[in-house]
N, C-alpha and C. Protein backbone atom coordinates (compact mmCIF):
# COMPACT_ATOMS: atom_id res chain seq x y z
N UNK A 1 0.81 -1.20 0.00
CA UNK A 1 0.00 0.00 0.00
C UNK A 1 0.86 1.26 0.00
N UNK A 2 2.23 1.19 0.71
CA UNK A 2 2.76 2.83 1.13
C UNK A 2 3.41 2.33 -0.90
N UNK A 3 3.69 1.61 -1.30
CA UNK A 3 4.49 1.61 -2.21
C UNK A 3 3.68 2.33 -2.95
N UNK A 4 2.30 1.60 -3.12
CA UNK A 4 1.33 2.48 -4.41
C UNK A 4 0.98 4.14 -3.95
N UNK A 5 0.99 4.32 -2.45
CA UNK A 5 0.59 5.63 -2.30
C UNK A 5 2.11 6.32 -2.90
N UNK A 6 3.27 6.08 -2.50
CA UNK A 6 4.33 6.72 -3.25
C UNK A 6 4.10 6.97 -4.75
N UNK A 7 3.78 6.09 -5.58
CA UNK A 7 3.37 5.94 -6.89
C UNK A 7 2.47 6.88 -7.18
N UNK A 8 1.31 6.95 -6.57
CA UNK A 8 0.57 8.07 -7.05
C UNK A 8 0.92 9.64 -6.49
N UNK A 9 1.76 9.82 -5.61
CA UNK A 9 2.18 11.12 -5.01
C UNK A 9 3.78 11.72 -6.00
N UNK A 10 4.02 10.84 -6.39
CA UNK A 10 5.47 10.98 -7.53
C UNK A 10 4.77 11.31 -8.44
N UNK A 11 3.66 10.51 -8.94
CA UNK A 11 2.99 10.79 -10.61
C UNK A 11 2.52 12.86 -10.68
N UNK A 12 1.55 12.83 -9.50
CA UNK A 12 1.19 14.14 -9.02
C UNK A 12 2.41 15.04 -9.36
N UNK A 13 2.95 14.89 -8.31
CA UNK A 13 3.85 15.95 -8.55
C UNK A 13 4.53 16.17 -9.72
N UNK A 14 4.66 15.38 -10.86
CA UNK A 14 5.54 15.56 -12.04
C UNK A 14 4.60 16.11 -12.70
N UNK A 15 3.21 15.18 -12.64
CA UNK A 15 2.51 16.30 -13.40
C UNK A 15 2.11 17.79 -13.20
N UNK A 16 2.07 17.47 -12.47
CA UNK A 16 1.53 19.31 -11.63
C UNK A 16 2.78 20.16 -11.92
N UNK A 17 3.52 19.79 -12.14
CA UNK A 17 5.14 20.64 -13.22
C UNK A 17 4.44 21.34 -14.06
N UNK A 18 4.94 22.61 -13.37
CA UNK A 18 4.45 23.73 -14.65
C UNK A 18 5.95 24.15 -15.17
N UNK A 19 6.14 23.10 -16.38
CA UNK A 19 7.72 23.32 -17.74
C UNK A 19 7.33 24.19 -18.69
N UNK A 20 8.08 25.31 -18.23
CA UNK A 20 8.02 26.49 -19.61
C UNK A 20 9.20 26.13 -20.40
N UNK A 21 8.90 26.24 -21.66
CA UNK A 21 10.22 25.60 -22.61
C UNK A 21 10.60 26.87 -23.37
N UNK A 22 11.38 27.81 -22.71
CA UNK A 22 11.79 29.11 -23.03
C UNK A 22 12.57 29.23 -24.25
N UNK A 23 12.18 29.83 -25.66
CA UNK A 23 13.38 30.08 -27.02
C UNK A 23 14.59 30.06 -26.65
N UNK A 24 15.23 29.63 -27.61
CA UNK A 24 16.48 29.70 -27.14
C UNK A 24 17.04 31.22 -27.74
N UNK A 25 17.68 32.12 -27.17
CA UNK A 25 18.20 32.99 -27.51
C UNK A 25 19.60 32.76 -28.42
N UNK A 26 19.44 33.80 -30.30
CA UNK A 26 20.15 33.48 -30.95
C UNK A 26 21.64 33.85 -30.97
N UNK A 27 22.54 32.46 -31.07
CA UNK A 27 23.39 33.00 -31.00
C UNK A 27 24.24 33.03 -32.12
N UNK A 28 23.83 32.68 -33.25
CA UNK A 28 24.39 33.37 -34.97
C UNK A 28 24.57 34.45 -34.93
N UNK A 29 24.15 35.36 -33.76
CA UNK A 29 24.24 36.70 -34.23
C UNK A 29 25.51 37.20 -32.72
N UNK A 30 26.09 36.70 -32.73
CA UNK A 30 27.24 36.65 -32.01
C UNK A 30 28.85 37.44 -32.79
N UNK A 31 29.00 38.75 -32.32
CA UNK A 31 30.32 38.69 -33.06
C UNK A 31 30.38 40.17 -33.61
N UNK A 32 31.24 40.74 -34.02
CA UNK A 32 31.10 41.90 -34.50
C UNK A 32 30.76 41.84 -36.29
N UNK A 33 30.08 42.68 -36.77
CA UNK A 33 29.61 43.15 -37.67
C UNK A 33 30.04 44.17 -38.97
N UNK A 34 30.27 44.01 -39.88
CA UNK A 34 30.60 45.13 -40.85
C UNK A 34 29.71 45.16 -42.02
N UNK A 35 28.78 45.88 -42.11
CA UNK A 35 27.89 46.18 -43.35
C UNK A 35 28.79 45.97 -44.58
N UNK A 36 28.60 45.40 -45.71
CA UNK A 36 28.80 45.37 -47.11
C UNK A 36 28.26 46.06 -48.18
N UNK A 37 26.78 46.46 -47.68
CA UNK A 37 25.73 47.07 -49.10
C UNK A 37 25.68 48.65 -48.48
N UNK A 38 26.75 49.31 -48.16
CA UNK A 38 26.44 50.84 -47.47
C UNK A 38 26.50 51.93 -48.37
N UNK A 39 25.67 52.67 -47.76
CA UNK A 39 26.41 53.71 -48.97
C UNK A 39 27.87 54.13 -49.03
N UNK A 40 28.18 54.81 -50.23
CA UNK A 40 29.21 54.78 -50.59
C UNK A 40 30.26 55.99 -49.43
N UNK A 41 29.71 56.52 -48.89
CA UNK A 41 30.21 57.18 -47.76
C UNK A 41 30.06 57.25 -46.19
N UNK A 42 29.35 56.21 -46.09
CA UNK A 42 29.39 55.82 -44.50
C UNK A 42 29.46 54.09 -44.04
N UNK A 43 29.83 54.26 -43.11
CA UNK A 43 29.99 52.39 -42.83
C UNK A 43 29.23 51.91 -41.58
N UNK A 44 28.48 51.06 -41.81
CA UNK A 44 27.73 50.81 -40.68
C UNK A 44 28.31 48.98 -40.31
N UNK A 45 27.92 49.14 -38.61
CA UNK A 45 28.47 48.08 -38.13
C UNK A 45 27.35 47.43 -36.81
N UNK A 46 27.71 46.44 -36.69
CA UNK A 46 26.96 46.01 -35.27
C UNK A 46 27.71 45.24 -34.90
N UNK A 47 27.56 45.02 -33.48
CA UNK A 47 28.19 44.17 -32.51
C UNK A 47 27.70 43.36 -31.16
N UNK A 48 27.53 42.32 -31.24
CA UNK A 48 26.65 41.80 -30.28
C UNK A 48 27.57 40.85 -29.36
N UNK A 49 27.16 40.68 -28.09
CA UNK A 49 28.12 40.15 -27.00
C UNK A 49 27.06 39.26 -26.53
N UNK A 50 27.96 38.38 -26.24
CA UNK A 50 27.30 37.02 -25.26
C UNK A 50 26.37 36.94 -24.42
N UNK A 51 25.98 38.19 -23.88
CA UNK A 51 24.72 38.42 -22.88
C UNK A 51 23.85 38.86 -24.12
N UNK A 52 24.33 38.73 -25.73
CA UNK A 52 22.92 39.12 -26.19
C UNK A 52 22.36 40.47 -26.16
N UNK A 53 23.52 41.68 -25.80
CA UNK A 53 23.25 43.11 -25.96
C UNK A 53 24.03 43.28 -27.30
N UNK A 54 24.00 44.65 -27.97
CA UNK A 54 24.67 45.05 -29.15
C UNK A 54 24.32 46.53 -28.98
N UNK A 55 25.23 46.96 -30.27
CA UNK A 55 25.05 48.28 -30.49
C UNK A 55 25.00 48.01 -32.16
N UNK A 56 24.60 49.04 -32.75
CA UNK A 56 24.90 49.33 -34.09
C UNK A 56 24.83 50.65 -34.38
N UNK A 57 25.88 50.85 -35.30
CA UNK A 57 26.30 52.28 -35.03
C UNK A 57 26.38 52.90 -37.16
N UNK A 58 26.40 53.79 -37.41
CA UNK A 58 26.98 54.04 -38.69
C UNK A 58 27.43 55.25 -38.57
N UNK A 59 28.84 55.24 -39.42
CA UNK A 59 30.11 56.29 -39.56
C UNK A 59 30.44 56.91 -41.03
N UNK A 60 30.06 57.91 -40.59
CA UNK A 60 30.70 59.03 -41.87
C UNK A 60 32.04 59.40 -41.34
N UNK A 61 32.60 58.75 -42.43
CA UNK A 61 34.28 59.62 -41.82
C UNK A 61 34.55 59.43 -40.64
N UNK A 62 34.45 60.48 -39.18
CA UNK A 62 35.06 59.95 -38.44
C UNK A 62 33.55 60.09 -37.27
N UNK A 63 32.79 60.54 -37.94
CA UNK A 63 31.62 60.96 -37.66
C UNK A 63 30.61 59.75 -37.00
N UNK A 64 30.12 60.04 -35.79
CA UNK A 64 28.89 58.92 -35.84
C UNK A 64 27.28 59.37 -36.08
N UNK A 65 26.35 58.79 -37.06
CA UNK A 65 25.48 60.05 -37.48
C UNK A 65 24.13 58.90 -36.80
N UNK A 66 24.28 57.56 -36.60
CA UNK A 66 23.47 56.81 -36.11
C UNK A 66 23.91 56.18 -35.47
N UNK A 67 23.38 55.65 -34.02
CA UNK A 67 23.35 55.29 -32.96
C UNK A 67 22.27 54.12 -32.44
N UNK A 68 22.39 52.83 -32.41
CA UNK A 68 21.05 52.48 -31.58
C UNK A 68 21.57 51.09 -30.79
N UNK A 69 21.21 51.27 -29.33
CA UNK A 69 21.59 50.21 -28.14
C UNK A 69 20.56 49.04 -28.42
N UNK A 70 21.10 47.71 -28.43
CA UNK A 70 20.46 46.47 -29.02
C UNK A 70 20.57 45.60 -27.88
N UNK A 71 19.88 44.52 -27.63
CA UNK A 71 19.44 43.74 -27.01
C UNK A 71 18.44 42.50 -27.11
N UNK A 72 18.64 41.69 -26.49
CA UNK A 72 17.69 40.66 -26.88
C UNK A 72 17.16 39.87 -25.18
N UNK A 73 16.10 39.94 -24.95
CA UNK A 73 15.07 40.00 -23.75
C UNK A 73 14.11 38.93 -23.60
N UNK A 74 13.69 38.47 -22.39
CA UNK A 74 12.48 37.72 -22.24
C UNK A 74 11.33 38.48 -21.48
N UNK A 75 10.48 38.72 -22.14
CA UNK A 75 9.49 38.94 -21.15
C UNK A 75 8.07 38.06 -20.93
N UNK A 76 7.86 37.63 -19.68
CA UNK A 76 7.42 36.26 -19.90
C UNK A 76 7.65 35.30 -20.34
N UNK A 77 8.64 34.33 -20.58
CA UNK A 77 9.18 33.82 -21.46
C UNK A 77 8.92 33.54 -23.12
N UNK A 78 8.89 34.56 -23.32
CA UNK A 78 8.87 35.05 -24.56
C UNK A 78 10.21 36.18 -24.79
N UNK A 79 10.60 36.16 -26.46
CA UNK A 79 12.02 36.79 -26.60
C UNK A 79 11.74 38.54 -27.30
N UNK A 80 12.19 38.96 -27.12
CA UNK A 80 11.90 40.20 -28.03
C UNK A 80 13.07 41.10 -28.21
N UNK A 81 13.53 41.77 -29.13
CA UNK A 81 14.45 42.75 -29.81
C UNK A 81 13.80 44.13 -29.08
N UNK A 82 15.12 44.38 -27.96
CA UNK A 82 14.32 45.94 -27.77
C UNK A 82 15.71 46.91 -28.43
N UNK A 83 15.44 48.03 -28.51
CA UNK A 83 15.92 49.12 -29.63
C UNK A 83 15.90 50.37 -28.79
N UNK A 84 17.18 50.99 -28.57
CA UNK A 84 17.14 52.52 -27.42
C UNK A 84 17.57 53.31 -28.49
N UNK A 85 17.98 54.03 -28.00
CA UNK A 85 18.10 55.45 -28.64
C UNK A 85 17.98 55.91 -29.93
N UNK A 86 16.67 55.45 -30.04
CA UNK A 86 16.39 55.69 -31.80
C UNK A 86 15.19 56.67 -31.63
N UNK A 87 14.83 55.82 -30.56
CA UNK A 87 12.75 57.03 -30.07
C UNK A 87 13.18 57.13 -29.03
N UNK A 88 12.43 58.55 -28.40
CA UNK A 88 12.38 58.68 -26.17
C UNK A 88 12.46 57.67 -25.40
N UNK A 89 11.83 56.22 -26.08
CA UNK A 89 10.89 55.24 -25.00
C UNK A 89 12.27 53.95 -25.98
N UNK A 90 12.16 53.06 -25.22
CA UNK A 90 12.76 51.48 -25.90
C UNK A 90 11.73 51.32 -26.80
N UNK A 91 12.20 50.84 -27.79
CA UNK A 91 10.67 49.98 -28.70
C UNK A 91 11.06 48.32 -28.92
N UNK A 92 9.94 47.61 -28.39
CA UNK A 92 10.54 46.37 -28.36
C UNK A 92 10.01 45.49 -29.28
N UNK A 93 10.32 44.22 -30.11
CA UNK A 93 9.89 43.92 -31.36
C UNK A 93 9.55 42.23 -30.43
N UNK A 94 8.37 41.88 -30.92
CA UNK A 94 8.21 40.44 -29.95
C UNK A 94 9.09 39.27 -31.57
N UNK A 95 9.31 38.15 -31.04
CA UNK A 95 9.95 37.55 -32.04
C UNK A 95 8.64 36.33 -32.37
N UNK A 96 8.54 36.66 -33.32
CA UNK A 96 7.59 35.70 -33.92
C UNK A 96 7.57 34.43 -34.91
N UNK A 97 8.85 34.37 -35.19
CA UNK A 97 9.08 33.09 -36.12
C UNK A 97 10.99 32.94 -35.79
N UNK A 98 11.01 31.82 -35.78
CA UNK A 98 12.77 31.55 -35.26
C UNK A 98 13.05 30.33 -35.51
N UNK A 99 14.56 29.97 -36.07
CA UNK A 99 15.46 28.82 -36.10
C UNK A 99 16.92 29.20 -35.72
N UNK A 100 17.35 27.86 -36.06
CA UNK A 100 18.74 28.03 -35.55
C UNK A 100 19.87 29.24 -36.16
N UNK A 101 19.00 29.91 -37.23
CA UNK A 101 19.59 30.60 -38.00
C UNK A 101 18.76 31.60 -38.24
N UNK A 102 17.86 32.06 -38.21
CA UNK A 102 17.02 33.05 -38.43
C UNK A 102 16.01 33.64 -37.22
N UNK A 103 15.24 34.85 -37.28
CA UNK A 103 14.36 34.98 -36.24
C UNK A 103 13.36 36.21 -37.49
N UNK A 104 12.53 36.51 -36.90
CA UNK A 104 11.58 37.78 -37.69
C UNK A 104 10.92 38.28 -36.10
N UNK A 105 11.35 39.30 -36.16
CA UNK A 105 9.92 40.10 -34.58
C UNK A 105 9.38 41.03 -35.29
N UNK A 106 8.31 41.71 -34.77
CA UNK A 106 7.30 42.12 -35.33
C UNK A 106 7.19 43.36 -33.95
N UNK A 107 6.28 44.80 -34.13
CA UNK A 107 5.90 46.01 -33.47
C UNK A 107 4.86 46.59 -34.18
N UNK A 108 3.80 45.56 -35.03
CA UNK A 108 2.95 46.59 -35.82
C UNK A 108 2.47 48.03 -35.48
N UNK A 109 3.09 48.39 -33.96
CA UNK A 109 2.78 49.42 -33.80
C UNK A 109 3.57 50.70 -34.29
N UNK A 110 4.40 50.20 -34.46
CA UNK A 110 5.92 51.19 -34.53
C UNK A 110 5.59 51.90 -36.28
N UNK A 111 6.12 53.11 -36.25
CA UNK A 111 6.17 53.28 -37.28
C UNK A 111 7.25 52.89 -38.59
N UNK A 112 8.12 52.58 -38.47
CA UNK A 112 8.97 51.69 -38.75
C UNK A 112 10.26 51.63 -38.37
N UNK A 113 10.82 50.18 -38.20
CA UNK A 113 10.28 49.28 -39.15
C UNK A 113 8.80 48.45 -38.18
N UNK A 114 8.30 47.92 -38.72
CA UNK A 114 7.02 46.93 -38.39
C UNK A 114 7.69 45.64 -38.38
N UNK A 115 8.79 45.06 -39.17
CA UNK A 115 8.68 43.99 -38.63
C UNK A 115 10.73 43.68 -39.01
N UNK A 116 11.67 43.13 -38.74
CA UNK A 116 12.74 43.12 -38.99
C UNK A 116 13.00 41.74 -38.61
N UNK A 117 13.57 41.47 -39.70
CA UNK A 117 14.50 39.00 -39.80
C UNK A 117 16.03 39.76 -40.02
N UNK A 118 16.52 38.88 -39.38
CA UNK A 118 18.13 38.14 -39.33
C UNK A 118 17.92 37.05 -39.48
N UNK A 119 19.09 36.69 -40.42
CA UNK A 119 19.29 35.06 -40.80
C UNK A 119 20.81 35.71 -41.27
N UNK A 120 21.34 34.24 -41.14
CA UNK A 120 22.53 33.81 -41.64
C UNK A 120 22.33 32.81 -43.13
N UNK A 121 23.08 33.41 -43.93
CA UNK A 121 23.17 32.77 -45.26
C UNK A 121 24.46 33.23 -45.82
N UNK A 122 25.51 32.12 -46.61
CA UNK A 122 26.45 32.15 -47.18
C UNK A 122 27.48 32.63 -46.22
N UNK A 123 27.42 32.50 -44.70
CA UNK A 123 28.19 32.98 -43.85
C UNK A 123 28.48 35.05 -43.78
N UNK A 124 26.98 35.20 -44.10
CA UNK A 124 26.61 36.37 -43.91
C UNK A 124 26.05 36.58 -42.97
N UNK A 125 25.64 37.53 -42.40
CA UNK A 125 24.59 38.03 -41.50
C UNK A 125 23.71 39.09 -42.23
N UNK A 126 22.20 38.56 -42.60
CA UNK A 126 21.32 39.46 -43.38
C UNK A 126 20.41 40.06 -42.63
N UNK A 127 19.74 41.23 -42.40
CA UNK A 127 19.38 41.56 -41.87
C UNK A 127 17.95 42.70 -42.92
N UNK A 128 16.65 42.33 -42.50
CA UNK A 128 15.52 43.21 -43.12
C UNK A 128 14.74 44.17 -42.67
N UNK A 129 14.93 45.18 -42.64
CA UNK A 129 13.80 45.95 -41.36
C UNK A 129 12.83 46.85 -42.71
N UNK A 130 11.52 46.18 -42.79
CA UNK A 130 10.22 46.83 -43.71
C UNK A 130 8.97 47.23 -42.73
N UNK A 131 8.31 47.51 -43.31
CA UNK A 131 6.55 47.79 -43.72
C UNK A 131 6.13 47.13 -44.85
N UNK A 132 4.62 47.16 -45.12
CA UNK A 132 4.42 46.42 -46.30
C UNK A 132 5.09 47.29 -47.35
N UNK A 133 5.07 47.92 -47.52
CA UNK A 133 5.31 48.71 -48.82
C UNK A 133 6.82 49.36 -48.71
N UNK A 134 8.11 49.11 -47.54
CA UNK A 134 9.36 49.87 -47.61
C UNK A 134 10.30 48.73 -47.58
N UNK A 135 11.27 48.61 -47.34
CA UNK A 135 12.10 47.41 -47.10
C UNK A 135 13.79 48.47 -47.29
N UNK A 136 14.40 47.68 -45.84
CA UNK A 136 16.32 48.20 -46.07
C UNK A 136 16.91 47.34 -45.63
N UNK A 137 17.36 46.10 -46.90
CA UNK A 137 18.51 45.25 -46.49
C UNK A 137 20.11 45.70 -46.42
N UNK A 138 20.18 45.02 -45.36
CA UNK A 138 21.60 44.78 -44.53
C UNK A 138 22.58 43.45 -45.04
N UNK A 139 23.55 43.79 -45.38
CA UNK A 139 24.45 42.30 -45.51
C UNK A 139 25.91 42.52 -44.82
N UNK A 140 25.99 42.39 -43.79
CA UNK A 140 27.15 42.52 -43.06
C UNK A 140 27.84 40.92 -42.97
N UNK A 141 28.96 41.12 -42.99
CA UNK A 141 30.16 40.01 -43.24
C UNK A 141 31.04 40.15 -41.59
N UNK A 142 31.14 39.25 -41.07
CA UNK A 142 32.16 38.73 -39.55
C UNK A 142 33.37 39.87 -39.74
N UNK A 143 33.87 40.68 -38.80
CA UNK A 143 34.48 41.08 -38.47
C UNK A 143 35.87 40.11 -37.89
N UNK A 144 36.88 39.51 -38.20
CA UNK A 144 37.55 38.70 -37.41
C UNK A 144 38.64 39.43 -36.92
């Protein structure tokens, strides 16, 4: 009898496990950054560190004319891209589609971008930030 009451007090408790199976936060996007498709007079870069913060920055000459503090977050266990010093407030992008190589988050609120993917292809780092109707690809190559 104590054997079966053990049996059913073990089963309980495993089930009654509340397992959140949290995204894994990407780490393709690990590493410093150098834009390839820039214009012909400024160079833009990003850089992301192991805790999954970054910056990306773009340089005229010696000039920095854009600025924005990067990060990657759970809230609730859920992941999201938040973005500083671009607006007053953080704007945070929830991530809505992801692999080992890619992610897309989404802010339909934002005025743009609305929705921005990273993926890795050809040992690139691509990067899309649109609306339906705008689109500005990124192709930055590893910094080594």
């Amino acid at each position: 009898m104590r054997l079966l009451l053990f049996y059913i007090c073990f089963f309980l408790m495993i089930s009654c496990q509340n397992q959140t199976n949290k995204p894994e936060k990407p780490t393709f996007l690990i590493g410093n950054w150098m834009r390839l498709n820039d214009k012909e007079s400024s160079q833009t870069y990003e850089t992301w560190n192991t805790n999954f913060t970054g910056i990306g920055y773009t340089k005229q000459g010696q000039k920095t004319n854009f600025k924005e503090i990067l990060s990657i977050i759970y809230i609730k266990d859920t992941l999201y891209l938040k973005v500083e010093d671009v607006n007053k407030t953080p704007t945070l992008f929830k991530f809505t589609q992801q692999t080992d190589t890619s992610f897309v988050c989404e802010n339909p609120k934002n005025e743009f971008p609305k929705k921005i993917k990273y993926f890795l292809e050809n040992n690139q780092l691509k990067a899309i930030v649109y609306t339906d109707d705008f689109r500005i690809n990124f192709v930055f190559e590893k910094i080594k």
